[in-house]
N, C-alpha and C. Protein backbone atom coordinates (compact mmCIF):
# COMPACT_ATOMS: atom_id res chain seq x y z
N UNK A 1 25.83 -29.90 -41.06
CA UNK A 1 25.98 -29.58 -39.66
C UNK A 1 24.60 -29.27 -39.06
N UNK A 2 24.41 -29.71 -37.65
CA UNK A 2 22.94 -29.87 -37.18
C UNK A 2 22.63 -28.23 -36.67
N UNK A 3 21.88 -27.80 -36.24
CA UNK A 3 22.02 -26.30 -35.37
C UNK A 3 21.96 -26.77 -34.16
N UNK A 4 22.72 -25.27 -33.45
CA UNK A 4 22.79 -25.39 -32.19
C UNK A 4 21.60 -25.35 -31.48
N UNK A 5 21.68 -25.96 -30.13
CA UNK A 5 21.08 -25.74 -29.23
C UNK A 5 19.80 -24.34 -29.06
N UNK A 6 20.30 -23.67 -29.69
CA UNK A 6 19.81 -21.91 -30.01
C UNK A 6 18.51 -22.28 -30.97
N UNK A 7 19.15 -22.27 -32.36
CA UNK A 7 18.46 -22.53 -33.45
C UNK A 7 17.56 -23.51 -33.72
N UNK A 8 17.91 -25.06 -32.62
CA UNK A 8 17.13 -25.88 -33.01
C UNK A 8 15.36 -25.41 -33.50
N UNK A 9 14.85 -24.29 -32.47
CA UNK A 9 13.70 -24.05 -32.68
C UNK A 9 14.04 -22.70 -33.60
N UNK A 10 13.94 -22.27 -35.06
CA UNK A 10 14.41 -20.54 -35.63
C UNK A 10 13.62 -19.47 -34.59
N UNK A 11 13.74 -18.39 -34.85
CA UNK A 11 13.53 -17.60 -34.62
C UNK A 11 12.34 -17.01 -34.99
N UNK A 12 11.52 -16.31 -34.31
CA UNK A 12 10.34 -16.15 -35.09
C UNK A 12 10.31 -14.88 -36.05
N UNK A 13 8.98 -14.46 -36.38
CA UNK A 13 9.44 -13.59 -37.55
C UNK A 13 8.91 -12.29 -36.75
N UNK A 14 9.29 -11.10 -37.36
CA UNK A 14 9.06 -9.90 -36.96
C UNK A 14 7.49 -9.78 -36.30
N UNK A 15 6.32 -10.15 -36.73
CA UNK A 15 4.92 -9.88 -36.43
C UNK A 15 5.07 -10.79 -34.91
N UNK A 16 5.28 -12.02 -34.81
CA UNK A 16 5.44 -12.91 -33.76
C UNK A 16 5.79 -12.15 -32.91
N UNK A 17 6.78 -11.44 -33.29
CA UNK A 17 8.21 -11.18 -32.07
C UNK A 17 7.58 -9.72 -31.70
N UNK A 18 7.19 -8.97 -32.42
CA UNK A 18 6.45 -7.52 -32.39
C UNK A 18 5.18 -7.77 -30.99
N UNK A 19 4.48 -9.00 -31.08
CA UNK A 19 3.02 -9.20 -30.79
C UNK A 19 3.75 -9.89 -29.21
N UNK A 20 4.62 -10.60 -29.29
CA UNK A 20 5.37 -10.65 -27.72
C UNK A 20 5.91 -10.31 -26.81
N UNK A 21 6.44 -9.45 -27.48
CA UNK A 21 7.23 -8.18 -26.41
C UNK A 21 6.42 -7.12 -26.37
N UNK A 22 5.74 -6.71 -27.56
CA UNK A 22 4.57 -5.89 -26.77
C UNK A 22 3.70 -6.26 -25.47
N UNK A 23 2.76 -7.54 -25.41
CA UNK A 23 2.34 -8.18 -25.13
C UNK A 23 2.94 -8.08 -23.71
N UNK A 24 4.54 -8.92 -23.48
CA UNK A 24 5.02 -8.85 -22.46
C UNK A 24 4.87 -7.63 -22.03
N UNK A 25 5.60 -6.50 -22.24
CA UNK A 25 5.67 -5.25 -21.61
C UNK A 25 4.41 -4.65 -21.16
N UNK A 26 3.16 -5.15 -21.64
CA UNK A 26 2.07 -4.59 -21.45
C UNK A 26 1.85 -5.19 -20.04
N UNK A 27 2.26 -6.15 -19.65
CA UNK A 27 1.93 -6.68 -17.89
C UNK A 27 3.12 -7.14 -16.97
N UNK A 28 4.45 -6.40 -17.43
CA UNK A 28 5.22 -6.52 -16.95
C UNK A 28 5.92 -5.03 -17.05
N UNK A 29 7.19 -4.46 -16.12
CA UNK A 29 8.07 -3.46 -15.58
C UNK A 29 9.24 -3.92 -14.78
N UNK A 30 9.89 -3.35 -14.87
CA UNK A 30 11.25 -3.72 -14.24
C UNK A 30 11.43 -2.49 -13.22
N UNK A 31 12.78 -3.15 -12.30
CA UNK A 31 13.13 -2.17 -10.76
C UNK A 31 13.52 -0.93 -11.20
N UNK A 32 14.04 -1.13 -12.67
CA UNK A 32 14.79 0.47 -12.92
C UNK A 32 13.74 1.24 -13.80
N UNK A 33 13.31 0.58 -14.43
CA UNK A 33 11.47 1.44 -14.84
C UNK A 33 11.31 2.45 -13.78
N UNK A 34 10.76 1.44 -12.54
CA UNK A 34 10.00 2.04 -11.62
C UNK A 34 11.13 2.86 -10.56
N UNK A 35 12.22 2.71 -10.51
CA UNK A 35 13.14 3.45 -9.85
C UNK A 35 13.07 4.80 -10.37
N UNK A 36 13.19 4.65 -11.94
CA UNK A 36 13.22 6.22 -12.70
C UNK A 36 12.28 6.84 -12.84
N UNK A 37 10.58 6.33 -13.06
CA UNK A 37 9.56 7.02 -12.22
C UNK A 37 9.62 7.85 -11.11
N UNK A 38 10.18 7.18 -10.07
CA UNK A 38 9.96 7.70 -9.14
C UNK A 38 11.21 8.77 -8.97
N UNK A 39 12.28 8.70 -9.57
CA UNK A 39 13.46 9.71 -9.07
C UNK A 39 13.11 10.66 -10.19
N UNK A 40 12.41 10.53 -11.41
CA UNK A 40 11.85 11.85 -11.96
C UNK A 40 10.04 12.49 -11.57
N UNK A 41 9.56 11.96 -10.65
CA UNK A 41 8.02 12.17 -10.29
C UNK A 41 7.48 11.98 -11.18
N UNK A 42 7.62 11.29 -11.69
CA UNK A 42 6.74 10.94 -13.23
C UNK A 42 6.06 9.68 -12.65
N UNK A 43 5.19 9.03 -11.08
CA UNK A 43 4.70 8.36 -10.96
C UNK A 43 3.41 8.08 -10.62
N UNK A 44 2.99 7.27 -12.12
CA UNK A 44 1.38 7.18 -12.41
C UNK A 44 0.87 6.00 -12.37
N UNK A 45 1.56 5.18 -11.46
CA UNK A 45 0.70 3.96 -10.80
C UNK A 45 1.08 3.88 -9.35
N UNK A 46 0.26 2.58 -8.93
CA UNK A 46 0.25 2.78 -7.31
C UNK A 46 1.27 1.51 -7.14
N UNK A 47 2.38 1.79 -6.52
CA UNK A 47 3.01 0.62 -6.01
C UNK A 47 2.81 -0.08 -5.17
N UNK A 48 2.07 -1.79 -5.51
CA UNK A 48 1.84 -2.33 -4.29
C UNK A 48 2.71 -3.96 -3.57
N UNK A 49 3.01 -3.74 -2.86
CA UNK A 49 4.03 -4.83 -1.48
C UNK A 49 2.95 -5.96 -1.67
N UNK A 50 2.61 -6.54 -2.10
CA UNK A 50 1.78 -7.54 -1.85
C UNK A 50 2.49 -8.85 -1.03
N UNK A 51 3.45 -8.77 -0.20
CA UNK A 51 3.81 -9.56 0.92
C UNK A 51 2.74 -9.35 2.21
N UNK A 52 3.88 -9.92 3.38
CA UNK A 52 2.74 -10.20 4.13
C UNK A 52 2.98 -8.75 4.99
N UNK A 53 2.67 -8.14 5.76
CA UNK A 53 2.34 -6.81 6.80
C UNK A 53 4.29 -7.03 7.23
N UNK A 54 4.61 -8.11 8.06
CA UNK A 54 5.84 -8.20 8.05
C UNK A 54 6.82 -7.69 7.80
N UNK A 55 6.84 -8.29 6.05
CA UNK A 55 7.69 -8.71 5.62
C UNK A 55 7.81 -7.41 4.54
N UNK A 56 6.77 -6.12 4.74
CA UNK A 56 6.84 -5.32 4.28
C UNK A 56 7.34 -4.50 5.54
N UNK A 57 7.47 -4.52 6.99
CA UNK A 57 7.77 -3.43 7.51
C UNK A 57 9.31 -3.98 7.96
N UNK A 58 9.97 -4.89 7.53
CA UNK A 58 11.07 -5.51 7.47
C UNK A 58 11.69 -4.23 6.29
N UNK A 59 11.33 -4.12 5.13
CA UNK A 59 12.31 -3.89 4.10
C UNK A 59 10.98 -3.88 2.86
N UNK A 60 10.71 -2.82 2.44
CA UNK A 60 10.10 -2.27 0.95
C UNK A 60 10.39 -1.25 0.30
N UNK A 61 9.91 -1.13 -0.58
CA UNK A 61 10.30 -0.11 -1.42
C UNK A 61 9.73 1.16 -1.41
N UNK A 62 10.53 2.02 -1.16
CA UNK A 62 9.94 3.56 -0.62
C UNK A 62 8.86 4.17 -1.58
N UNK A 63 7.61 4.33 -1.27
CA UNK A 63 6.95 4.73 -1.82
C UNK A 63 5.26 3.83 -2.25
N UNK A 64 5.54 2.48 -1.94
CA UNK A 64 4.95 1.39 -1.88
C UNK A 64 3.86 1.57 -1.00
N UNK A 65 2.59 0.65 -1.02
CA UNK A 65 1.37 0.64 -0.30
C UNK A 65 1.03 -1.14 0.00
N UNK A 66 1.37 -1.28 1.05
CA UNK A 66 0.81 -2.55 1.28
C UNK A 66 -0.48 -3.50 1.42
N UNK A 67 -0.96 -4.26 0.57
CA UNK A 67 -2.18 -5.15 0.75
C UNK A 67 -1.20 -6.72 0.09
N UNK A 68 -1.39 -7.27 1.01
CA UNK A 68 -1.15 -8.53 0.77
C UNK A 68 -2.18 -8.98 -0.24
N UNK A 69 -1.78 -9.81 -0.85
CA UNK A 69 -2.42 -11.02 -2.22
C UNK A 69 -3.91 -11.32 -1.20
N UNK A 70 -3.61 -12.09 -0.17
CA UNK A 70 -5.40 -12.79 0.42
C UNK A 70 -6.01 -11.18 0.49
N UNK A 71 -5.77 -10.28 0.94
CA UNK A 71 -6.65 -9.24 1.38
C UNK A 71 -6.99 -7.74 -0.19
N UNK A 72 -6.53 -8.12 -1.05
CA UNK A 72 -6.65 -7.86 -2.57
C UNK A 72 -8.40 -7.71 -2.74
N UNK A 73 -9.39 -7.04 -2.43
CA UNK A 73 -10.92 -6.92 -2.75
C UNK A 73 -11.35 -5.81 -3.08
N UNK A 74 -12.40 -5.71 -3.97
CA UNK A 74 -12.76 -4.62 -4.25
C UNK A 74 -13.20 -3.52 -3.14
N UNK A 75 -13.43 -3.98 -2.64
CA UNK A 75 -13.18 -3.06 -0.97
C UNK A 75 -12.46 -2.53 -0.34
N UNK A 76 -10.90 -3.02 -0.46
CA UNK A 76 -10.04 -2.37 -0.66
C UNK A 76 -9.23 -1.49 -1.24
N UNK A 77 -9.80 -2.00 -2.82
CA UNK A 77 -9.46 -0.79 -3.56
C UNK A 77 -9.97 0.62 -3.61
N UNK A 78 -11.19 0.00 -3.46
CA UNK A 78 -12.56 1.55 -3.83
C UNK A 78 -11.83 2.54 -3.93
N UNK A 79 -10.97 3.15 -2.49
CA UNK A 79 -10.49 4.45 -2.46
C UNK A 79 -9.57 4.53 -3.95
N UNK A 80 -9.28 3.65 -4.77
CA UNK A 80 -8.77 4.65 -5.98
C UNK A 80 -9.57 4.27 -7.00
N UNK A 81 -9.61 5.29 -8.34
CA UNK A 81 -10.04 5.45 -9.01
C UNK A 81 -10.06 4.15 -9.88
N UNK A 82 -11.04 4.03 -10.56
CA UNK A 82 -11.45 2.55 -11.38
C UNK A 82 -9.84 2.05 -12.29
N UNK A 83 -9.86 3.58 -12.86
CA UNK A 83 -8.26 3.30 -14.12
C UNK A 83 -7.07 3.72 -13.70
N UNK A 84 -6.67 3.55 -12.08
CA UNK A 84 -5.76 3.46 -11.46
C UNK A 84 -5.12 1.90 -11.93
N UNK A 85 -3.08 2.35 -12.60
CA UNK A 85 -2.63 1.15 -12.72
C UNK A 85 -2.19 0.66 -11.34
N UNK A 86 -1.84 -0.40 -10.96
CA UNK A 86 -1.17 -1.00 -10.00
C UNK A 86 0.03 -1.59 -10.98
N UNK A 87 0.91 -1.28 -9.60
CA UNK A 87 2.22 -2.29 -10.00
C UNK A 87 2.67 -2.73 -8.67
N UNK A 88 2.34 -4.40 -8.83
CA UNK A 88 2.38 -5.16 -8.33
C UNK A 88 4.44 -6.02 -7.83
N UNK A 89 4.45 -6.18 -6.66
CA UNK A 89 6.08 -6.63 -6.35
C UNK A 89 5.58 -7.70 -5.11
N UNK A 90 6.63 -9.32 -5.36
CA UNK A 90 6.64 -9.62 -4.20
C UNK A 90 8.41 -9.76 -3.75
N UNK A 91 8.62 -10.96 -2.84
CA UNK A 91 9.50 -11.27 -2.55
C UNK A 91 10.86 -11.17 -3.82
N UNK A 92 10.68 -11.81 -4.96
CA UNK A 92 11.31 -12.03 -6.11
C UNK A 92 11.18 -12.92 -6.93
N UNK A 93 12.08 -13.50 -7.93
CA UNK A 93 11.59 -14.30 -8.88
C UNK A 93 11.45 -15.84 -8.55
N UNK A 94 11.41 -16.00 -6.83
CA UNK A 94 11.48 -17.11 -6.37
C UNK A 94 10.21 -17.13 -5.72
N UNK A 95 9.25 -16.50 -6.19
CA UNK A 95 8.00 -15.56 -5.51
C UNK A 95 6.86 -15.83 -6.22
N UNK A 96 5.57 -16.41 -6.51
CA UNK A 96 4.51 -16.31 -7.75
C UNK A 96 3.38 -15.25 -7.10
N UNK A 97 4.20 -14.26 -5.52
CA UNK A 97 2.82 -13.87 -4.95
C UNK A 97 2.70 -12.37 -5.77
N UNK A 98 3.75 -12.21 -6.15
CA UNK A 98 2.71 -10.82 -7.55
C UNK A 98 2.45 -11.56 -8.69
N UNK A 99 2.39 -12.50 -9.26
CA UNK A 99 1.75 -13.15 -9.95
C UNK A 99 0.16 -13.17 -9.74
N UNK A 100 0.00 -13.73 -8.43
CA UNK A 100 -1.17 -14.22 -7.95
C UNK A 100 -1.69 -12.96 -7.80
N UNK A 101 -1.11 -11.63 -7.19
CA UNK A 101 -2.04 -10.73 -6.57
C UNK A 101 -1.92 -10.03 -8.60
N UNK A 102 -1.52 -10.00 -9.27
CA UNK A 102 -1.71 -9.63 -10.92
C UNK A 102 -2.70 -9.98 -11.25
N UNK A 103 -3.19 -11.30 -10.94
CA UNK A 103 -4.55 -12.49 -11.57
C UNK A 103 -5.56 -11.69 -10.81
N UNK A 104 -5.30 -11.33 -9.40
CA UNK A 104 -7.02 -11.20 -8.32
C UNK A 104 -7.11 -9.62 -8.90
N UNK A 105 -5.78 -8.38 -9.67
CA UNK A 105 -6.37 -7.38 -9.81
C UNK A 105 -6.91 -7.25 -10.91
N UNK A 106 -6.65 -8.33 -11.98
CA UNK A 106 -7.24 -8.41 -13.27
C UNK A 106 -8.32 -8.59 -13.32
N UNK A 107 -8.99 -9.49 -12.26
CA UNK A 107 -10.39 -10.02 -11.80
C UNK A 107 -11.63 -9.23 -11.44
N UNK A 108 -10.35 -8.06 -10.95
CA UNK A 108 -11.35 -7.21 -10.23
C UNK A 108 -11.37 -5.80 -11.61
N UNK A 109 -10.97 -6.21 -12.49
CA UNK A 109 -11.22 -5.10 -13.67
C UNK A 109 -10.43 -3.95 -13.39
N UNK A 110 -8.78 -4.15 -12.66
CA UNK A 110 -7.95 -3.35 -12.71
C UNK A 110 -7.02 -3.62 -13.28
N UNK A 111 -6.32 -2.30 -14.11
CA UNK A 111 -4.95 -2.42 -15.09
C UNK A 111 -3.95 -2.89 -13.52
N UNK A 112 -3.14 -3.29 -14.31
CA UNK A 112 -2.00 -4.11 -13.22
C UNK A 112 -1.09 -4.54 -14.48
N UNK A 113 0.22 -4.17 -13.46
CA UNK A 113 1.30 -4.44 -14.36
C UNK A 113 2.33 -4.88 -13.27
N UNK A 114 3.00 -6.40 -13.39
CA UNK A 114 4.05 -7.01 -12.67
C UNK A 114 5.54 -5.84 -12.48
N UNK A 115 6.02 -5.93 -11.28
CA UNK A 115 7.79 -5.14 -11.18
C UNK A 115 8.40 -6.59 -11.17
N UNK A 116 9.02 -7.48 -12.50
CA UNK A 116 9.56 -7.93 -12.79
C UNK A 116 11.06 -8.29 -11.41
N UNK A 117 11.22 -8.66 -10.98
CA UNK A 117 12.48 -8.93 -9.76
C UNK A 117 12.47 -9.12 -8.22
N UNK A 118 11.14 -7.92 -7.92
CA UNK A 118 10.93 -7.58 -7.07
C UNK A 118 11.68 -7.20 -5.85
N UNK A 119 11.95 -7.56 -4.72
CA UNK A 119 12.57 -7.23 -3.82
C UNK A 119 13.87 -7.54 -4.41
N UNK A 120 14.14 -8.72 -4.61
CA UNK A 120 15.57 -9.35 -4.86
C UNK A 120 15.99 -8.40 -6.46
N UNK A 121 15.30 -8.64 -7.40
CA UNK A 121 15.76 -7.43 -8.34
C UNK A 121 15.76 -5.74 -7.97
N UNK A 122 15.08 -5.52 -6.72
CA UNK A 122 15.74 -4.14 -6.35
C UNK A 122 16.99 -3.98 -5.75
N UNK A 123 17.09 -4.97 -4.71
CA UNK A 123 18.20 -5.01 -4.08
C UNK A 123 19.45 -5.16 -5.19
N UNK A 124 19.29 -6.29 -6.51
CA UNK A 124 20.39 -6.64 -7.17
C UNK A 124 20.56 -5.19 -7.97
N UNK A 125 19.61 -4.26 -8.41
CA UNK A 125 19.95 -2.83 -8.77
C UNK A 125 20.63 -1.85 -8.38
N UNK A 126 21.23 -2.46 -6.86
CA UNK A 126 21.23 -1.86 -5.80
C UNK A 126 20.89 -0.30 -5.69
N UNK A 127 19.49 -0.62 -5.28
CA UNK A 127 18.65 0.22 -5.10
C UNK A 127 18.37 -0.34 -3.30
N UNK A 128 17.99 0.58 -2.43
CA UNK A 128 17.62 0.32 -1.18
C UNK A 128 16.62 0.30 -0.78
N UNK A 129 15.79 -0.19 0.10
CA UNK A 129 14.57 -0.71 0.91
C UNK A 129 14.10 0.45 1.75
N UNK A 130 13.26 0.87 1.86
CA UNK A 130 12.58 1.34 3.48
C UNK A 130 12.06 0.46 4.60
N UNK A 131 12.24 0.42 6.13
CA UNK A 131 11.92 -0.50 7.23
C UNK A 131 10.96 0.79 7.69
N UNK A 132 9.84 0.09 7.78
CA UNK A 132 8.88 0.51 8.80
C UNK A 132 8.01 -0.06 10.26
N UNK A 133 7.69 0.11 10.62
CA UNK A 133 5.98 -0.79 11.41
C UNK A 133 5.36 -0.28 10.87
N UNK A 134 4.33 -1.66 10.61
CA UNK A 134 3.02 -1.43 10.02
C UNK A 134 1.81 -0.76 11.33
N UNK A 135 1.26 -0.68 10.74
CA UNK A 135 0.18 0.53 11.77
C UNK A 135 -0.49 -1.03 12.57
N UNK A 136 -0.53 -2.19 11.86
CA UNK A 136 -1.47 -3.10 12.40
C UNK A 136 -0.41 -3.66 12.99
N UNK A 137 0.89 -3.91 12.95
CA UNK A 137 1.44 -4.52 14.05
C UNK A 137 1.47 -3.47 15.51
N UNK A 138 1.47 -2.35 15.00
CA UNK A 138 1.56 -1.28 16.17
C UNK A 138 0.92 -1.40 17.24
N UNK A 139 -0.38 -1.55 16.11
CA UNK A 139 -2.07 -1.64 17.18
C UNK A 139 -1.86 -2.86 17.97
N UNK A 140 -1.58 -3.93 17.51
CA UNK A 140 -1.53 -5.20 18.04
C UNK A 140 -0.57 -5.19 19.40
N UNK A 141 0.38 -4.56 19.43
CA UNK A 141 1.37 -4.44 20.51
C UNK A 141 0.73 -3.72 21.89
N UNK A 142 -0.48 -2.50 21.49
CA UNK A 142 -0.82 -1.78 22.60
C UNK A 142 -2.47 -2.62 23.06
C-alpha cells in the first residue's frame, strides 16, 4: 500500500522539527498571544498597524501605534530604545504588508516579531477593533 497524501514526504525527526518551530515562533505571535499580553499588562513590545493612516483609524487594535510599511525609518523609530521588540500586524493573511514592514525592521537592526492573522485573525478571535482619526487626517481637514 502506497502512503497517503500526508506521508508521502515522512515526517521529520525531532532536531528538524525542534529547530522549526523554534525558529518559527522566534518571528512570529498570534492574536491571542498578544490579546493576553495585553489583558494581563504583561506588554513588552510595541504594537505596530503598519496599514495605511486610514485604514488604521477605520478599525485597529487597541493599544497599537501606527507607521505604515513606506514610512518604517530609522527616524522614526529613534524615539524607542535600540532593543525595543516590535510586533508587527497588517490587514491579514491576505496581506504581505507585515511581512514587508518585518523585512524594513530587520534592516534597520530591530527585533520584530509578525501577529500572525492580523486584523482578520483578531476579528476571527473575536476580539474587537478601536476607530479613531488619525491626527494627520485631522490636520488635513482644518
Amino acid at each position: 500500500m502506497s502512503p497517503s497524501p500526508v506521508m508521502t514526504i515522512a515526517a521529520a525527526d525531532r532536531s528538524a522539527t525542534l529547530a522549526h518551530f523554534q525558529h518559527l515562533l522566534a518571528v512570529e505571535t498570534d492574536c491571542a498571544d498578544v490579546n493576553r499580553a495585553q489583558s494581563e499588562g504583561t506588554v513588552d513590545f510595541v504594537l505596530l498597524d503598519v496599514r495605511s493612516e486610514a485604514a488604521f483609524a477605520a478599525g485597529h487594535v487597541a493599544g497599537a501605534t501606527n507607521i505604515p510599511t513606506a514610512s518604517l525609518s530609522a527616524e522614526r523609530l529613534a524615539a524607542y530604545p535600540a532593543d525595543t521588540t516590535f510586533v508587527v500586524y497588517c490587514a491579514g493573511p491576505h496581506c504581505n504588508g507585515a511581512d514587508k514592514a518585518a523585512l524594513r525592521l530587520a534592516e534597520l537592526d530591530r527585533p520584530v516579531k509578525k501577529m500572525i492573522g492580523g486584523v482578520t485573525g483578531w476579528l476571527d478571535e473575536g476580539l474587537s477593533l478601536t476607530a479613531t482619526e488619525s491626527t494627520t487626517r485631522q490636520e488635513s481637514l482644518t
